[in-house]
N, C-alpha and C. Protein backbone atom coordinates (compact mmCIF):
# COMPACT_ATOMS: atom_id res chain seq x y z
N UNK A 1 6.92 25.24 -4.17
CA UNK A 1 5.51 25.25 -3.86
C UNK A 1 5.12 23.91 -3.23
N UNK A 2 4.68 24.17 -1.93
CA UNK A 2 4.18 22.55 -1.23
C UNK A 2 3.25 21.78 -2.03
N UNK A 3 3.57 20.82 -2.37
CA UNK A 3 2.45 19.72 -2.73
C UNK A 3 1.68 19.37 -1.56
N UNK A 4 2.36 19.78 -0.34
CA UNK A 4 1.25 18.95 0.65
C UNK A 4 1.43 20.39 1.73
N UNK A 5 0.23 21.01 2.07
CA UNK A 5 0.59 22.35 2.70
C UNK A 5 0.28 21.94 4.25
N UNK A 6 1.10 22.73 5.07
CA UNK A 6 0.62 22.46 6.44
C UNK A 6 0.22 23.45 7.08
N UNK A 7 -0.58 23.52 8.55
CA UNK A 7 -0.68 24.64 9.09
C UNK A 7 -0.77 24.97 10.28
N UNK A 8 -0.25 25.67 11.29
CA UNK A 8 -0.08 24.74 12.96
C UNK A 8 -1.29 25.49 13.54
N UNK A 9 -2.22 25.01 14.25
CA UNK A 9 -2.44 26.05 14.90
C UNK A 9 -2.68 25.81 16.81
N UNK A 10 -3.17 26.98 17.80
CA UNK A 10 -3.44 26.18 18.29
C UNK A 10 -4.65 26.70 18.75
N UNK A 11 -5.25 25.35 19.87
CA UNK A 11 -7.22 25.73 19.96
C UNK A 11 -7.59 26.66 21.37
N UNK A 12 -7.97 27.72 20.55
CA UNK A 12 -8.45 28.51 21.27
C UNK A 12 -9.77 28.26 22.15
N UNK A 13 -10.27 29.23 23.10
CA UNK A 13 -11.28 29.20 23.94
C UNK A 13 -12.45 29.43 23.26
N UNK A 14 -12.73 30.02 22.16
CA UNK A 14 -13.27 29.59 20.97
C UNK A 14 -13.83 29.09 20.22
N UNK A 15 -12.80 27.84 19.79
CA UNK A 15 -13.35 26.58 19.32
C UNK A 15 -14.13 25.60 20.05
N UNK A 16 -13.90 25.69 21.67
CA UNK A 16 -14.08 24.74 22.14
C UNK A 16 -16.21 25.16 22.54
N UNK A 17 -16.90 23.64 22.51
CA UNK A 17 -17.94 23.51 22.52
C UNK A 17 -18.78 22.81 24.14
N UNK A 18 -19.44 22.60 24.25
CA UNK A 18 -20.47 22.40 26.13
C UNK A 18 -19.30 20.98 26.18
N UNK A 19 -19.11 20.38 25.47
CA UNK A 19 -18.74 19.10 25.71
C UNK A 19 -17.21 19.25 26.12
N UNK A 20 -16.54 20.30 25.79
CA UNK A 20 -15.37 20.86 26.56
C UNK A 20 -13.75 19.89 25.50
N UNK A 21 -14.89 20.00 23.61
CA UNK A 21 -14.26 19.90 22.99
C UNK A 21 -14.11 20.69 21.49
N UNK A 22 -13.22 20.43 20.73
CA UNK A 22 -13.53 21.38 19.83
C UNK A 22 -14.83 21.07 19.02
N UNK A 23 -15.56 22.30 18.32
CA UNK A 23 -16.72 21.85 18.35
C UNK A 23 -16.59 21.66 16.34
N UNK A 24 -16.98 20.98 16.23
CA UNK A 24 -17.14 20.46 14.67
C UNK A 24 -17.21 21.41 13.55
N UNK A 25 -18.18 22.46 13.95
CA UNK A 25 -17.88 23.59 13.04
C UNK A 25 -16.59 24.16 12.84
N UNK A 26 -15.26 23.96 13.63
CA UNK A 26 -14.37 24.80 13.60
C UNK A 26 -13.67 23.62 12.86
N UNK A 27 -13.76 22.44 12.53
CA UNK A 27 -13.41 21.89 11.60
C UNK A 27 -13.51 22.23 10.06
N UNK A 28 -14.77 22.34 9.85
CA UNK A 28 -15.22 23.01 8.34
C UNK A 28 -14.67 24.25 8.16
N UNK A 29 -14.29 25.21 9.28
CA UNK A 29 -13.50 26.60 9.45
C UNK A 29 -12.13 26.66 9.16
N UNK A 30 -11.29 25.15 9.77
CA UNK A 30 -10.10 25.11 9.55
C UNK A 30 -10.09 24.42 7.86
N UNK A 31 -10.77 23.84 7.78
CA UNK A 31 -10.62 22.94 6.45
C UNK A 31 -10.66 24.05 5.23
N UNK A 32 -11.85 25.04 5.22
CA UNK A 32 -11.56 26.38 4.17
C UNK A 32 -10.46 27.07 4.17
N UNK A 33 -10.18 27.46 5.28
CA UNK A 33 -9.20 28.37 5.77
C UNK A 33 -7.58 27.72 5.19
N UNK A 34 -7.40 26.82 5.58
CA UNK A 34 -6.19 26.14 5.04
C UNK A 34 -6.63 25.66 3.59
N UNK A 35 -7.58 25.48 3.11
CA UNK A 35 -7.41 25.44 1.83
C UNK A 35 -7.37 26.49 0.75
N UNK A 36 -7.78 27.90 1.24
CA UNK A 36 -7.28 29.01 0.94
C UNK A 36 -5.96 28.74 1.04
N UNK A 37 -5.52 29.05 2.10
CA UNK A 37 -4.12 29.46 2.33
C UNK A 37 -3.03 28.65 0.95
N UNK A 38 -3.39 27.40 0.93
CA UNK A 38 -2.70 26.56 -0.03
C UNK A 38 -2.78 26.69 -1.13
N UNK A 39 -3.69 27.21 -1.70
CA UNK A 39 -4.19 27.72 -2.66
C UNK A 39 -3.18 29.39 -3.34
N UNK A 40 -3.43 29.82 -2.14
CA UNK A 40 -2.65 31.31 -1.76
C UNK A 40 -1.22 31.22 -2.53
N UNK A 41 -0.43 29.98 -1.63
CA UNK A 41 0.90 29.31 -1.75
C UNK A 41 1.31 29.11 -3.10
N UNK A 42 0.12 28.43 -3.64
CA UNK A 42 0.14 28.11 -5.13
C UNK A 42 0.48 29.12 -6.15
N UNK A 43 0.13 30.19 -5.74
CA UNK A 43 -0.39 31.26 -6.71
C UNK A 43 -1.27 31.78 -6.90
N UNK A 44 -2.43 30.99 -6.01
CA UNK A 44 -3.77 31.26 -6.45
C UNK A 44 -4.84 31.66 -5.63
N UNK A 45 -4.73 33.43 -5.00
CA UNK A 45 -5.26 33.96 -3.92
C UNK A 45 -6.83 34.06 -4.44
N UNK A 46 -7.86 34.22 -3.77
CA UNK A 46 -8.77 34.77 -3.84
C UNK A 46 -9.18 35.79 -5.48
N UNK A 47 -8.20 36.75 -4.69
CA UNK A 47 -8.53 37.62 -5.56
C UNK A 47 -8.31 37.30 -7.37
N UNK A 48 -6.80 36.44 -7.15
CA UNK A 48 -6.81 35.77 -9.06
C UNK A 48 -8.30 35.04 -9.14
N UNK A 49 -8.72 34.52 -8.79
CA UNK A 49 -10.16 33.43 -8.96
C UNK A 49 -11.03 34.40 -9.69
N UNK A 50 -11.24 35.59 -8.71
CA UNK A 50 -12.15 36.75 -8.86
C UNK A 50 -11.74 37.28 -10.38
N UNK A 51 -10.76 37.57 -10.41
CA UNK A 51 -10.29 38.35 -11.95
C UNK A 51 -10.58 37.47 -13.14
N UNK A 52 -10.72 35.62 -12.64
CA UNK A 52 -10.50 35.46 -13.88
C UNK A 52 -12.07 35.11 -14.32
N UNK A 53 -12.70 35.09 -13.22
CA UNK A 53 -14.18 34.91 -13.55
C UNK A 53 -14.92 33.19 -12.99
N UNK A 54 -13.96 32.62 -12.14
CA UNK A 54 -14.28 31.39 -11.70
C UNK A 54 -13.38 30.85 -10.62
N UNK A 55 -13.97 29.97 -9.50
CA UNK A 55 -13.71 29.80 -8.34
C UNK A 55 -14.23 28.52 -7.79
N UNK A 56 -13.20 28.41 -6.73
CA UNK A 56 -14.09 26.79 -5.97
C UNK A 56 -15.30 27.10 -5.18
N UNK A 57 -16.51 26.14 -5.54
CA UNK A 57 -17.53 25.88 -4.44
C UNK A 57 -17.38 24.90 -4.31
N UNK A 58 -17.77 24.63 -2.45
CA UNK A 58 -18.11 22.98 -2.20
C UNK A 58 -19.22 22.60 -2.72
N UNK A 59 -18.68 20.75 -3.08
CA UNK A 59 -19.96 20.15 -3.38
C UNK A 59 -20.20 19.26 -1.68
N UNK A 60 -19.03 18.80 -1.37
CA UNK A 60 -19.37 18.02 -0.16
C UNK A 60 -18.43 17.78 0.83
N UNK A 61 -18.93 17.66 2.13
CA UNK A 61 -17.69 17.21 3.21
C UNK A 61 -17.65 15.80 3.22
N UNK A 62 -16.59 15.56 3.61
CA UNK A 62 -16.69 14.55 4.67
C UNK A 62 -16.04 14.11 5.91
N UNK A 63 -15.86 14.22 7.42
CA UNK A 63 -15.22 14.01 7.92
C UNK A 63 -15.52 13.19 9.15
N UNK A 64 -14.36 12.28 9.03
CA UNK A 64 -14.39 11.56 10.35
C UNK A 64 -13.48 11.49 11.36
N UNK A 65 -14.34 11.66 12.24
CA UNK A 65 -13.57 12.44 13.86
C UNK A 65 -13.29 11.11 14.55
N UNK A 66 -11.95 11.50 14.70
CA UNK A 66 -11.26 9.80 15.75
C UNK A 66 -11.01 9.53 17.01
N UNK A 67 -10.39 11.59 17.51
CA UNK A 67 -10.09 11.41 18.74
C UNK A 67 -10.64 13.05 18.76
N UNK A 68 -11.05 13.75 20.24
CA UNK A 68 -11.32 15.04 20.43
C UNK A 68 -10.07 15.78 20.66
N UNK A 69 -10.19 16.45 20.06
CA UNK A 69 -8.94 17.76 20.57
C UNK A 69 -9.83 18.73 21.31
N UNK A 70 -8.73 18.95 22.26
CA UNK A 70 -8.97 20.31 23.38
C UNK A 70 -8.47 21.46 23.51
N UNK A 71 -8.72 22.34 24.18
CA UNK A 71 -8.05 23.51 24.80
C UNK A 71 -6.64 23.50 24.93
N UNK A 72 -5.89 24.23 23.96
CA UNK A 72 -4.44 24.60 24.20
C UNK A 72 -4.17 23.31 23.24
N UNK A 73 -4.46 22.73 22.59
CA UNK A 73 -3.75 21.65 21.71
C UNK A 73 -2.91 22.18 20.29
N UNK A 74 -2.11 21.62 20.63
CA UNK A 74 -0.96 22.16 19.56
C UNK A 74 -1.47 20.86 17.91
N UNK A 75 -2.29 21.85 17.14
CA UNK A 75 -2.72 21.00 16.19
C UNK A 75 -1.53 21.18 14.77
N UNK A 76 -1.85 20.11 13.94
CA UNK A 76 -0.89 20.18 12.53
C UNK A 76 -2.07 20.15 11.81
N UNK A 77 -2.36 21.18 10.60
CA UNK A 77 -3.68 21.03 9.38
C UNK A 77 -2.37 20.58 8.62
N UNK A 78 -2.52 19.28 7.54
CA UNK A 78 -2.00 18.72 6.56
C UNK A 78 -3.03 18.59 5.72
N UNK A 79 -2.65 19.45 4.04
CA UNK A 79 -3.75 19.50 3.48
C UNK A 79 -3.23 19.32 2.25
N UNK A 80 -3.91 18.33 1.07
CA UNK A 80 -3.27 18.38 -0.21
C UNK A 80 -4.45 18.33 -1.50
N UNK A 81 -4.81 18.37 -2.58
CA UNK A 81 -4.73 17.63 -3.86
C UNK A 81 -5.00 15.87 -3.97
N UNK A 82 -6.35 15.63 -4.11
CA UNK A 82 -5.83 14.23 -3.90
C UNK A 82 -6.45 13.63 -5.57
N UNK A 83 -6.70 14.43 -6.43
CA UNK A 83 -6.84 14.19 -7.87
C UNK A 83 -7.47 15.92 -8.34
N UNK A 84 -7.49 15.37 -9.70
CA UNK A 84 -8.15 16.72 -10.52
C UNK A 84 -9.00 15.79 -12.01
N UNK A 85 -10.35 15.94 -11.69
CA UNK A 85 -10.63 15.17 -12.95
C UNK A 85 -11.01 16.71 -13.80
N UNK A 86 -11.86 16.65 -14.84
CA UNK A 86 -12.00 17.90 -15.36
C UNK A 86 -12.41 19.28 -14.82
N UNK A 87 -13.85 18.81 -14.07
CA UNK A 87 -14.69 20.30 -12.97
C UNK A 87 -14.09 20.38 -11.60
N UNK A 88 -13.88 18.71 -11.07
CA UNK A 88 -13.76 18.65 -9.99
C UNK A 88 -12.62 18.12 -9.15
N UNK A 89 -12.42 18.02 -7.86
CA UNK A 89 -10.70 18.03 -7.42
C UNK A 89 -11.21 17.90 -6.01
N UNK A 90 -11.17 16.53 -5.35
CA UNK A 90 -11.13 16.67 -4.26
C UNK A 90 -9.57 16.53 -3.40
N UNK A 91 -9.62 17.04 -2.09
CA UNK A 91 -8.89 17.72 -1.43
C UNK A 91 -9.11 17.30 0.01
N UNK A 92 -7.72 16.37 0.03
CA UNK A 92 -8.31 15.41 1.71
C UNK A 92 -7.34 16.83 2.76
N UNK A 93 -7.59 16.25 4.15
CA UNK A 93 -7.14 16.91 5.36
C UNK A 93 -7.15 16.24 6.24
N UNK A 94 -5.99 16.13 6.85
CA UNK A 94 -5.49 15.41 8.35
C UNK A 94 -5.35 16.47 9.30
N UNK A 95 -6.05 15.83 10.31
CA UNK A 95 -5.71 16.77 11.44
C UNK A 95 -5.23 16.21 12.84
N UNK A 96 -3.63 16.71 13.19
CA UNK A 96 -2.76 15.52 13.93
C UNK A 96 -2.41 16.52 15.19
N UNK A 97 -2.16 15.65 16.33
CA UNK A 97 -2.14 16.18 17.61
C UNK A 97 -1.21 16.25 17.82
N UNK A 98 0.13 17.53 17.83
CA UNK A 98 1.84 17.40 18.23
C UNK A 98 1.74 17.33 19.31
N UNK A 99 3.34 17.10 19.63
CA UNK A 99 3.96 16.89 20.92
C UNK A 99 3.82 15.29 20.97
N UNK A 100 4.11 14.88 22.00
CA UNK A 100 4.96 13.65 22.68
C UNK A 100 4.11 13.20 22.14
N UNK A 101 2.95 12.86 22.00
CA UNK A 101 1.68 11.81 21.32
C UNK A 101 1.08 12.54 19.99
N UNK A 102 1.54 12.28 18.86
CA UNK A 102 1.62 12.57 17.74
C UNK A 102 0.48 11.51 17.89
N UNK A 103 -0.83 12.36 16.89
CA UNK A 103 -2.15 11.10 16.65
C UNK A 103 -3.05 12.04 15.82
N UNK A 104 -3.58 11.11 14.96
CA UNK A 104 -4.40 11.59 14.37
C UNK A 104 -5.50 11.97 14.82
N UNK A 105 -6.42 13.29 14.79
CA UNK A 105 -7.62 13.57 15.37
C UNK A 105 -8.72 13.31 14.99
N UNK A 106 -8.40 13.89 12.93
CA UNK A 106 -9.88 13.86 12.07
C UNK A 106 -8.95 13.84 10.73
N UNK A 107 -9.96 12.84 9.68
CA UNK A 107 -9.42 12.72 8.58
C UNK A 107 -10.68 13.53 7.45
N UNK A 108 -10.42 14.14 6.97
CA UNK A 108 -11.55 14.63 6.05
C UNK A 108 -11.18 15.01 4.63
N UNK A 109 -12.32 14.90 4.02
CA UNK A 109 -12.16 15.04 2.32
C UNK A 109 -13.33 16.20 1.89
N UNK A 110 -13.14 17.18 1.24
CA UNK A 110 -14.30 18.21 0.54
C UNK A 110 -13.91 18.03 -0.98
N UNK A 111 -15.25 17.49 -1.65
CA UNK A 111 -14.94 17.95 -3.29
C UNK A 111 -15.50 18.68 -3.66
N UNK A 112 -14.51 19.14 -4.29
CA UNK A 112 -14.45 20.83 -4.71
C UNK A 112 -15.16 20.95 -6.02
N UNK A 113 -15.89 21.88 -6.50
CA UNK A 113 -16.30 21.92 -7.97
C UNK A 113 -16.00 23.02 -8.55
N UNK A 114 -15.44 23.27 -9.87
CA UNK A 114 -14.71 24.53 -10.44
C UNK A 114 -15.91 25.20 -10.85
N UNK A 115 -15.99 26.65 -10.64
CA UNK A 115 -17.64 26.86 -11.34
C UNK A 115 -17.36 28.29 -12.10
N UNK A 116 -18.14 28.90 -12.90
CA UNK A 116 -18.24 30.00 -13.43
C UNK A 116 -18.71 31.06 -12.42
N UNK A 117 -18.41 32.03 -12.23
CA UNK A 117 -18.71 33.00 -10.94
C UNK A 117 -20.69 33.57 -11.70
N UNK A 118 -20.26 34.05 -12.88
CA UNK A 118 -21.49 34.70 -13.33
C UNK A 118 -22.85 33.65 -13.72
N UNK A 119 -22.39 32.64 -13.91
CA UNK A 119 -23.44 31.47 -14.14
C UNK A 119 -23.98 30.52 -13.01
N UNK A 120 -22.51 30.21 -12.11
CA UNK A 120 -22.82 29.99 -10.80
C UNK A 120 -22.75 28.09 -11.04
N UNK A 121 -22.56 27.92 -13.02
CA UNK A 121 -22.32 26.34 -13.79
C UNK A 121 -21.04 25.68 -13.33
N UNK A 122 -20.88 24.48 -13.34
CA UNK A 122 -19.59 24.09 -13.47
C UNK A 122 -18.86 24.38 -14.75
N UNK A 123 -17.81 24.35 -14.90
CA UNK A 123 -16.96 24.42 -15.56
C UNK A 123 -15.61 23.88 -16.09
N UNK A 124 -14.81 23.51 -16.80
CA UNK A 124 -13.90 22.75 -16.83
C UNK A 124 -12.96 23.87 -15.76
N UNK A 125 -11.82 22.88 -15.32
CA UNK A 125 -10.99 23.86 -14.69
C UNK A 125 -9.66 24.55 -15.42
N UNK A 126 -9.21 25.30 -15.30
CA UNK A 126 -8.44 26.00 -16.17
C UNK A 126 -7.20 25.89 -16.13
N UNK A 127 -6.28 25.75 -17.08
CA UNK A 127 -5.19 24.91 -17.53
C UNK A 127 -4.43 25.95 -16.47
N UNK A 128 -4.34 26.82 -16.08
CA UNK A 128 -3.31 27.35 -15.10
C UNK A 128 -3.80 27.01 -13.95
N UNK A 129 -5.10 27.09 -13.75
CA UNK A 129 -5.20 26.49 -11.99
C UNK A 129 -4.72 24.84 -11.37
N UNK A 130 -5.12 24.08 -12.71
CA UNK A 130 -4.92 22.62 -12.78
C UNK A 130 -3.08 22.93 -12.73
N UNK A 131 -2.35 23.84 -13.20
CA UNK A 131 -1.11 23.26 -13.35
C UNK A 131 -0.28 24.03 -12.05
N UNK A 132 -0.86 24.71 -11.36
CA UNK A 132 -0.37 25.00 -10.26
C UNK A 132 -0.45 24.01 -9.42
N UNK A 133 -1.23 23.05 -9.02
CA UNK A 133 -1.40 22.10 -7.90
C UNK A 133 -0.87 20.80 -8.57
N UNK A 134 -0.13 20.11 -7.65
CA UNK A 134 0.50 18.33 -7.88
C UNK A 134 -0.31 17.78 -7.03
N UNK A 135 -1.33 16.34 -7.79
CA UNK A 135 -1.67 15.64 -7.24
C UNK A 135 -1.05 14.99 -6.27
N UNK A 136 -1.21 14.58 -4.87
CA UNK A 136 -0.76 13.70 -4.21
C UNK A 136 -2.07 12.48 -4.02
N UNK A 137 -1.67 10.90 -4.22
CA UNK A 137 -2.56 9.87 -4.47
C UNK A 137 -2.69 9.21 -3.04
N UNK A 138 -1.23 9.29 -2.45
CA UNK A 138 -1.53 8.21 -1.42
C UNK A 138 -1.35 9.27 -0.07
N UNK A 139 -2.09 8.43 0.98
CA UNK A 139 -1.73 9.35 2.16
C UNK A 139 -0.59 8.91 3.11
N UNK A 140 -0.14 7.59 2.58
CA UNK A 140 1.32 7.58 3.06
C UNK A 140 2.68 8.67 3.18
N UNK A 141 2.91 9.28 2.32
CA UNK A 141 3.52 10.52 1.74
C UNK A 141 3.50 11.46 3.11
N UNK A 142 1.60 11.49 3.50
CA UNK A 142 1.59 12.73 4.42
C UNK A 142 2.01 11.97 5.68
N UNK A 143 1.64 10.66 5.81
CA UNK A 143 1.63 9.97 7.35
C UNK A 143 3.47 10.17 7.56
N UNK A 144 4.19 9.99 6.27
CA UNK A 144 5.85 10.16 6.69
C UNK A 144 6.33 11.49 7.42
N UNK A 145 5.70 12.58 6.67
CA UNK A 145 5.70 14.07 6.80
C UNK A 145 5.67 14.29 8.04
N UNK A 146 4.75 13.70 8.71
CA UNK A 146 3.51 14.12 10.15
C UNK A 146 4.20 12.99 10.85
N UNK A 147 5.27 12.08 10.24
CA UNK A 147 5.57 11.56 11.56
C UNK A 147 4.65 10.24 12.50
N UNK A 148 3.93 10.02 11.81
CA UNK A 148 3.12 8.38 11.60
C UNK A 148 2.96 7.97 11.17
N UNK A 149 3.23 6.36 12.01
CA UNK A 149 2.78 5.26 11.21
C UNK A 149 1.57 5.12 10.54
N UNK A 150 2.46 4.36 9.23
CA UNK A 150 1.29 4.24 7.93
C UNK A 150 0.81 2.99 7.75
């Protein structure tokens, strides 16, 4: 099971926004989307969340955009775990430009809050969801992975 999940994709006609770049929303699109998926990887689809009566909501983004990606860019989503305190678990994301110029695009963090589905409360998180995911602390780890300097 990846401690650090990846995900390639590339940017469609789509994503891209007037400025003839990808447009920011498809950031917050890729950032759920791959954090499902990792989640998925884990063990832990959608639908287990649903059965057991509790699930992630965001509490917050954050991301900062370094360089624009374009049309036809061959992107890497690198996504991990970057703690778990009791409710909450934030969850950084790199987003790196392959091919010959490997570079970082956007670095972003969402913390996540564990909540009760029927109460809509936080909640502690649950000893099987917490033990499916390995913290990763540093982002060195991912910069080796992805192939940049740290």
């Amino acid at each position: 099971m990846p401690r650090i999940f990846i995900k390639h994709i590339r940017v469609a006609d789509d994503a891209i926004d007037v400025h003839g770049h990808v447009n920011n929303q498809e950031y917050l699109r890729w950032m759920e989307e791959v954090a499902t998926e990792h989640s998925t990887a884990q063990g832990w689809p959608m639908q287990r969340y649903l059965d057991t009566g509790a699930s992630w909501y965001v509490r917050s983004h954050l991301i900062e955009y370094l360089r624009p990606a374009k049309l036809h860019d061959d992107i890497a989503i690198y996504t991990w775990i970057a703690g778990l305190s009791e409710r909450k678990s934030p969850r950084r994301t790199l987003f790196v430009r392959h091919g010959e110029r490997r570079q970082i695009l956007a670095k972003a963090e969402t913390l996540w809050a564990f909540v009760d589905l029927a109460t809509g409360r936080s909640v502690p998180i649950h000893d099987d969801v917490r033990s499916a995911f390995e913290v990763v602390e540093s982002e060195e780890e991912v910069f080796k992975l992805a192939g940049l300097p740290g």
